[in-house]
C-alpha atoms as a PDB file:
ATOM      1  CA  UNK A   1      -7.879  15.957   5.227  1.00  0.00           C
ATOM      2  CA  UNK A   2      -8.689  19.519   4.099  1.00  0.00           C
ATOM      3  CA  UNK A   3      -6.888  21.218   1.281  1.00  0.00           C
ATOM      4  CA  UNK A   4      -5.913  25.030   2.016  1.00  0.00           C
ATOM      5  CA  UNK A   5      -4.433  27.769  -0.538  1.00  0.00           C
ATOM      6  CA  UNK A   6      -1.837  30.298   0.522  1.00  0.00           C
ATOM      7  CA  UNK A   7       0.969  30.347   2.774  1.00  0.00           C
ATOM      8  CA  UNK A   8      -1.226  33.485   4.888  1.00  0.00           C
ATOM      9  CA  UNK A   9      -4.112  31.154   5.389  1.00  0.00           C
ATOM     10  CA  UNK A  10      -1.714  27.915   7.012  1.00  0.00           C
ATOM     11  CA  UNK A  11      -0.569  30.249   9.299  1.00  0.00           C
ATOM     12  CA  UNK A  12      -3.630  31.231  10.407  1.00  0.00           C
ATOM     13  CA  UNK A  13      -4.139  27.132  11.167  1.00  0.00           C
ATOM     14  CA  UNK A  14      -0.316  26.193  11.401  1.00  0.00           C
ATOM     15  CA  UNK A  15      -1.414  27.428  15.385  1.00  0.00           C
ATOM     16  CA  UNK A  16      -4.298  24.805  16.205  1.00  0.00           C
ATOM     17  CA  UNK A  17      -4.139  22.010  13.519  1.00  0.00           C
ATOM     18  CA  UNK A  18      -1.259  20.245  11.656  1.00  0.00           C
ATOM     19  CA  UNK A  19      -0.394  21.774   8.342  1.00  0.00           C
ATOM     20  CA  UNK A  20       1.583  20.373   5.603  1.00  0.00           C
ATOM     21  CA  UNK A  21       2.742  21.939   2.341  1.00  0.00           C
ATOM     22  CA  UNK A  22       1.792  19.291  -0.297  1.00  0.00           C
ATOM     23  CA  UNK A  23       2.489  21.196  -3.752  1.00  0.00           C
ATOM     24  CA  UNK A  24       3.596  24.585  -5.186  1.00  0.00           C
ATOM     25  CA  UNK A  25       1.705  25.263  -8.604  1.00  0.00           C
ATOM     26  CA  UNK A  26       0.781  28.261 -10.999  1.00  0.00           C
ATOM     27  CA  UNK A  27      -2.220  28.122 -13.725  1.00  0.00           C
ATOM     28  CA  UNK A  28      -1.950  29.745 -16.608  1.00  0.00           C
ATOM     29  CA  UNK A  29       1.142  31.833 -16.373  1.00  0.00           C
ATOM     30  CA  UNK A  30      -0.282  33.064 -13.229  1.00  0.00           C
ATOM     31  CA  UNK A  31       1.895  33.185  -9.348  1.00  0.00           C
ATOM     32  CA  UNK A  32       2.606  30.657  -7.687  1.00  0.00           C
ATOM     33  CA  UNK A  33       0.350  29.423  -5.248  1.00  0.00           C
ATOM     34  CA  UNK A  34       1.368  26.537  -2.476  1.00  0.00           C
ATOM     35  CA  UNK A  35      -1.715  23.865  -1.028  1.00  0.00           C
ATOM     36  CA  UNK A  36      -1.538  22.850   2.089  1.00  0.00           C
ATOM     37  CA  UNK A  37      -3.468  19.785   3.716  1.00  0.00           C
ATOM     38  CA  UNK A  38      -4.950  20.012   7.245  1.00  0.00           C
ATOM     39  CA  UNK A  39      -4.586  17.097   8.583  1.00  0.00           C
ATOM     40  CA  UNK A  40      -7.701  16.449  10.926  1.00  0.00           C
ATOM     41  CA  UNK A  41      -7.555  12.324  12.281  1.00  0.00           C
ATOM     42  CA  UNK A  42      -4.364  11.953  13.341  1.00  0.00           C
ATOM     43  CA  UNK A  43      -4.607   7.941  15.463  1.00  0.00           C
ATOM     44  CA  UNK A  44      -3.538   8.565  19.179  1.00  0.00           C
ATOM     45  CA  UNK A  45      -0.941   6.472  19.018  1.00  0.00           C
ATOM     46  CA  UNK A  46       0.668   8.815  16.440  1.00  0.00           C
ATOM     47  CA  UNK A  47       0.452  11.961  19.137  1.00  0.00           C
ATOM     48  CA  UNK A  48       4.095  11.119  20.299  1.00  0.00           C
ATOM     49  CA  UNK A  49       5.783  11.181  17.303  1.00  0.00           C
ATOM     50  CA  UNK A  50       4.288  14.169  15.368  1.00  0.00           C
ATOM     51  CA  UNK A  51       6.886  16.700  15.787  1.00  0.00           C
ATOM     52  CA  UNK A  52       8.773  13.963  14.066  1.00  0.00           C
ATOM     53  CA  UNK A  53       6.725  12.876  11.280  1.00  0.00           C
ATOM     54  CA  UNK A  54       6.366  17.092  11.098  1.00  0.00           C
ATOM     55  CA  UNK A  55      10.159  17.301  10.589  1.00  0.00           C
ATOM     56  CA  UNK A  56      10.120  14.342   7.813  1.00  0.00           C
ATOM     57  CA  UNK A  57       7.186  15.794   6.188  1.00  0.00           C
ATOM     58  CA  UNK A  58       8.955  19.229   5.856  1.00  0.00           C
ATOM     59  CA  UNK A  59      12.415  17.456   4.513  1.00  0.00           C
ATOM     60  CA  UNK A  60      10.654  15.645   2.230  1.00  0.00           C
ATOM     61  CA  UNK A  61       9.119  18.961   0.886  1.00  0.00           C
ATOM     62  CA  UNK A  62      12.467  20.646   1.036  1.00  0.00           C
ATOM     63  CA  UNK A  63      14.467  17.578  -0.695  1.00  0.00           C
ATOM     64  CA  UNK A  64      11.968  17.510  -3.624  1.00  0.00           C
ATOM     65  CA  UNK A  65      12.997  21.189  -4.640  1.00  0.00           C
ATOM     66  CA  UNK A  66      16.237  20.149  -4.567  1.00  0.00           C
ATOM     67  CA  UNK A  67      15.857  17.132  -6.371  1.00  0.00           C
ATOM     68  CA  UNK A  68      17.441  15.099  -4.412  1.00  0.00           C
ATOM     69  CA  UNK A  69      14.921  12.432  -5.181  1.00  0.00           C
ATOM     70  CA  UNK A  70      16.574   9.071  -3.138  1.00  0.00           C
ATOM     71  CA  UNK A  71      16.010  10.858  -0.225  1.00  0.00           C
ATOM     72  CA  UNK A  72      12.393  11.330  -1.515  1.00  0.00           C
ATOM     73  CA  UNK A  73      11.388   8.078  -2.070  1.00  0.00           C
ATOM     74  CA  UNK A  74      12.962   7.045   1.923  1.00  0.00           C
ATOM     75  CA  UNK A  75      11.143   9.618   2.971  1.00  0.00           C
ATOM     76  CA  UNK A  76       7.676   9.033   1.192  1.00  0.00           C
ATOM     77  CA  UNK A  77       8.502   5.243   2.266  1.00  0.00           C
ATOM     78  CA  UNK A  78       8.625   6.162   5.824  1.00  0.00           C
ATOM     79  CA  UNK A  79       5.585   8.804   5.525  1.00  0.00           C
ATOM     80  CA  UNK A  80       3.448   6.290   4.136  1.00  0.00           C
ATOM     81  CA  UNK A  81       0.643   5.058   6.756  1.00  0.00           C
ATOM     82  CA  UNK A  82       1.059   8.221   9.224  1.00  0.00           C
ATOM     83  CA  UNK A  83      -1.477  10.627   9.484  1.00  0.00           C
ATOM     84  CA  UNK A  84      -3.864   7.592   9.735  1.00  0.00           C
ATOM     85  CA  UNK A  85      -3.122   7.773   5.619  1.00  0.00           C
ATOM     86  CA  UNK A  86      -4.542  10.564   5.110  1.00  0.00           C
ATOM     87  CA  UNK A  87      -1.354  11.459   2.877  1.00  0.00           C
ATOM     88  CA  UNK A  88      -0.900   8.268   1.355  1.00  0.00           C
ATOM     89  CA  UNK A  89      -2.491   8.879  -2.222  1.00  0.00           C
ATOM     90  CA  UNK A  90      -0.334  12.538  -2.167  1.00  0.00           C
ATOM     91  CA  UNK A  91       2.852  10.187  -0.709  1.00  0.00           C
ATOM     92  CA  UNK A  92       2.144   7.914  -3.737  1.00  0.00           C
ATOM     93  CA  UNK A  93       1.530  11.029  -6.501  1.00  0.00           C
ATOM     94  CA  UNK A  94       4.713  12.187  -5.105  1.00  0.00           C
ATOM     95  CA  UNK A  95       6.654   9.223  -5.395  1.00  0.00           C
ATOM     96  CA  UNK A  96       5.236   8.386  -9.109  1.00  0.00           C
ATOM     97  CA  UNK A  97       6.290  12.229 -10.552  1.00  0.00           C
ATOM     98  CA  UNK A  98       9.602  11.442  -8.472  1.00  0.00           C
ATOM     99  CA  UNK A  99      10.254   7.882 -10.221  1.00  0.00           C
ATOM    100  CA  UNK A 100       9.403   9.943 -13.706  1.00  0.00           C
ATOM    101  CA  UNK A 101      12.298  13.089 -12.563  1.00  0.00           C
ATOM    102  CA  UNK A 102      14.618  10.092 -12.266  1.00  0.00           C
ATOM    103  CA  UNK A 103      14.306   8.573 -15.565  1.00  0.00           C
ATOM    104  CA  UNK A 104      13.957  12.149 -16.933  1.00  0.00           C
ATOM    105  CA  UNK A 105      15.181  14.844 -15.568  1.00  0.00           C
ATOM    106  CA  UNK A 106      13.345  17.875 -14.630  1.00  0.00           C
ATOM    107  CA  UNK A 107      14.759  21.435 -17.267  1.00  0.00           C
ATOM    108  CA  UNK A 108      17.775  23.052 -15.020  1.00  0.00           C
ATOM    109  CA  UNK A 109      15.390  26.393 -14.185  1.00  0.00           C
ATOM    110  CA  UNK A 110      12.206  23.827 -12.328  1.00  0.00           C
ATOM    111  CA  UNK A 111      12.079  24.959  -8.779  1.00  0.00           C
ATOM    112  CA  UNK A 112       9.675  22.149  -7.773  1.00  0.00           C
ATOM    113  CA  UNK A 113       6.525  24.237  -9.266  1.00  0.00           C
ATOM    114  CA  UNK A 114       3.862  22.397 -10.946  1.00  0.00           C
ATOM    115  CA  UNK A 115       2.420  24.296 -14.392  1.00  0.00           C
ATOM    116  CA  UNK A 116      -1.151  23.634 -14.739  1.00  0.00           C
END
């Protein structure tokens, strides 16, 4: 898996390779700036259902700015092992800041950024 910067530069790839928004973050007080993971060994068994695990990806994405965080943690639990793993270790980053959200909430303005 490769790690890309920038919404302009995943659609250059979005057209040949699957691309996944993994995380949204700013460094020092800077803009925001979204990664994105190209994923490149995807098992062939897995071809079929890609526009599926696409869809889950995104709604896991989507669901995590809305903190809607049980719906996270189905997601990540269904996530985990496609790709041929190449997402597990963000699946399980993901799910570990999620479990922390839960116990203690996120201030009322986070959007799902990370501040570096």
């Amino acid at each position: 898996m490769n790690i890309i910067f920038g919404s302009q530069e995943a659609a250059t790839l979005d057209e040949k390779y699957i691309v996944l928004e993994v995380d949204t973050f700013v460094i020092q007080a800077g803009n925001p700036i979204t990664a994105y993971c190209v994923v490149e060994n995807i098992p062939f068994d897995d071809f079929p259902e890609i526009p599926k695990l696409k869809e889950q990806h995104d709604d896991l994405m989507e669901n995590y700015k809305l903190r809607n965080w049980d719906s996270c943690l189905q997601s990540i639990n269904g996530l985990t092992g496609a790709w041929g793993g190449e997402l597990d270790t963000f699946y399980s980053v993901l799910s570990s800041r999620i479990r922390e959200y839960k116990v203690a909430e996120p201030d009322a303005d986070w959007n799902g950024v990370i501040i570096k």
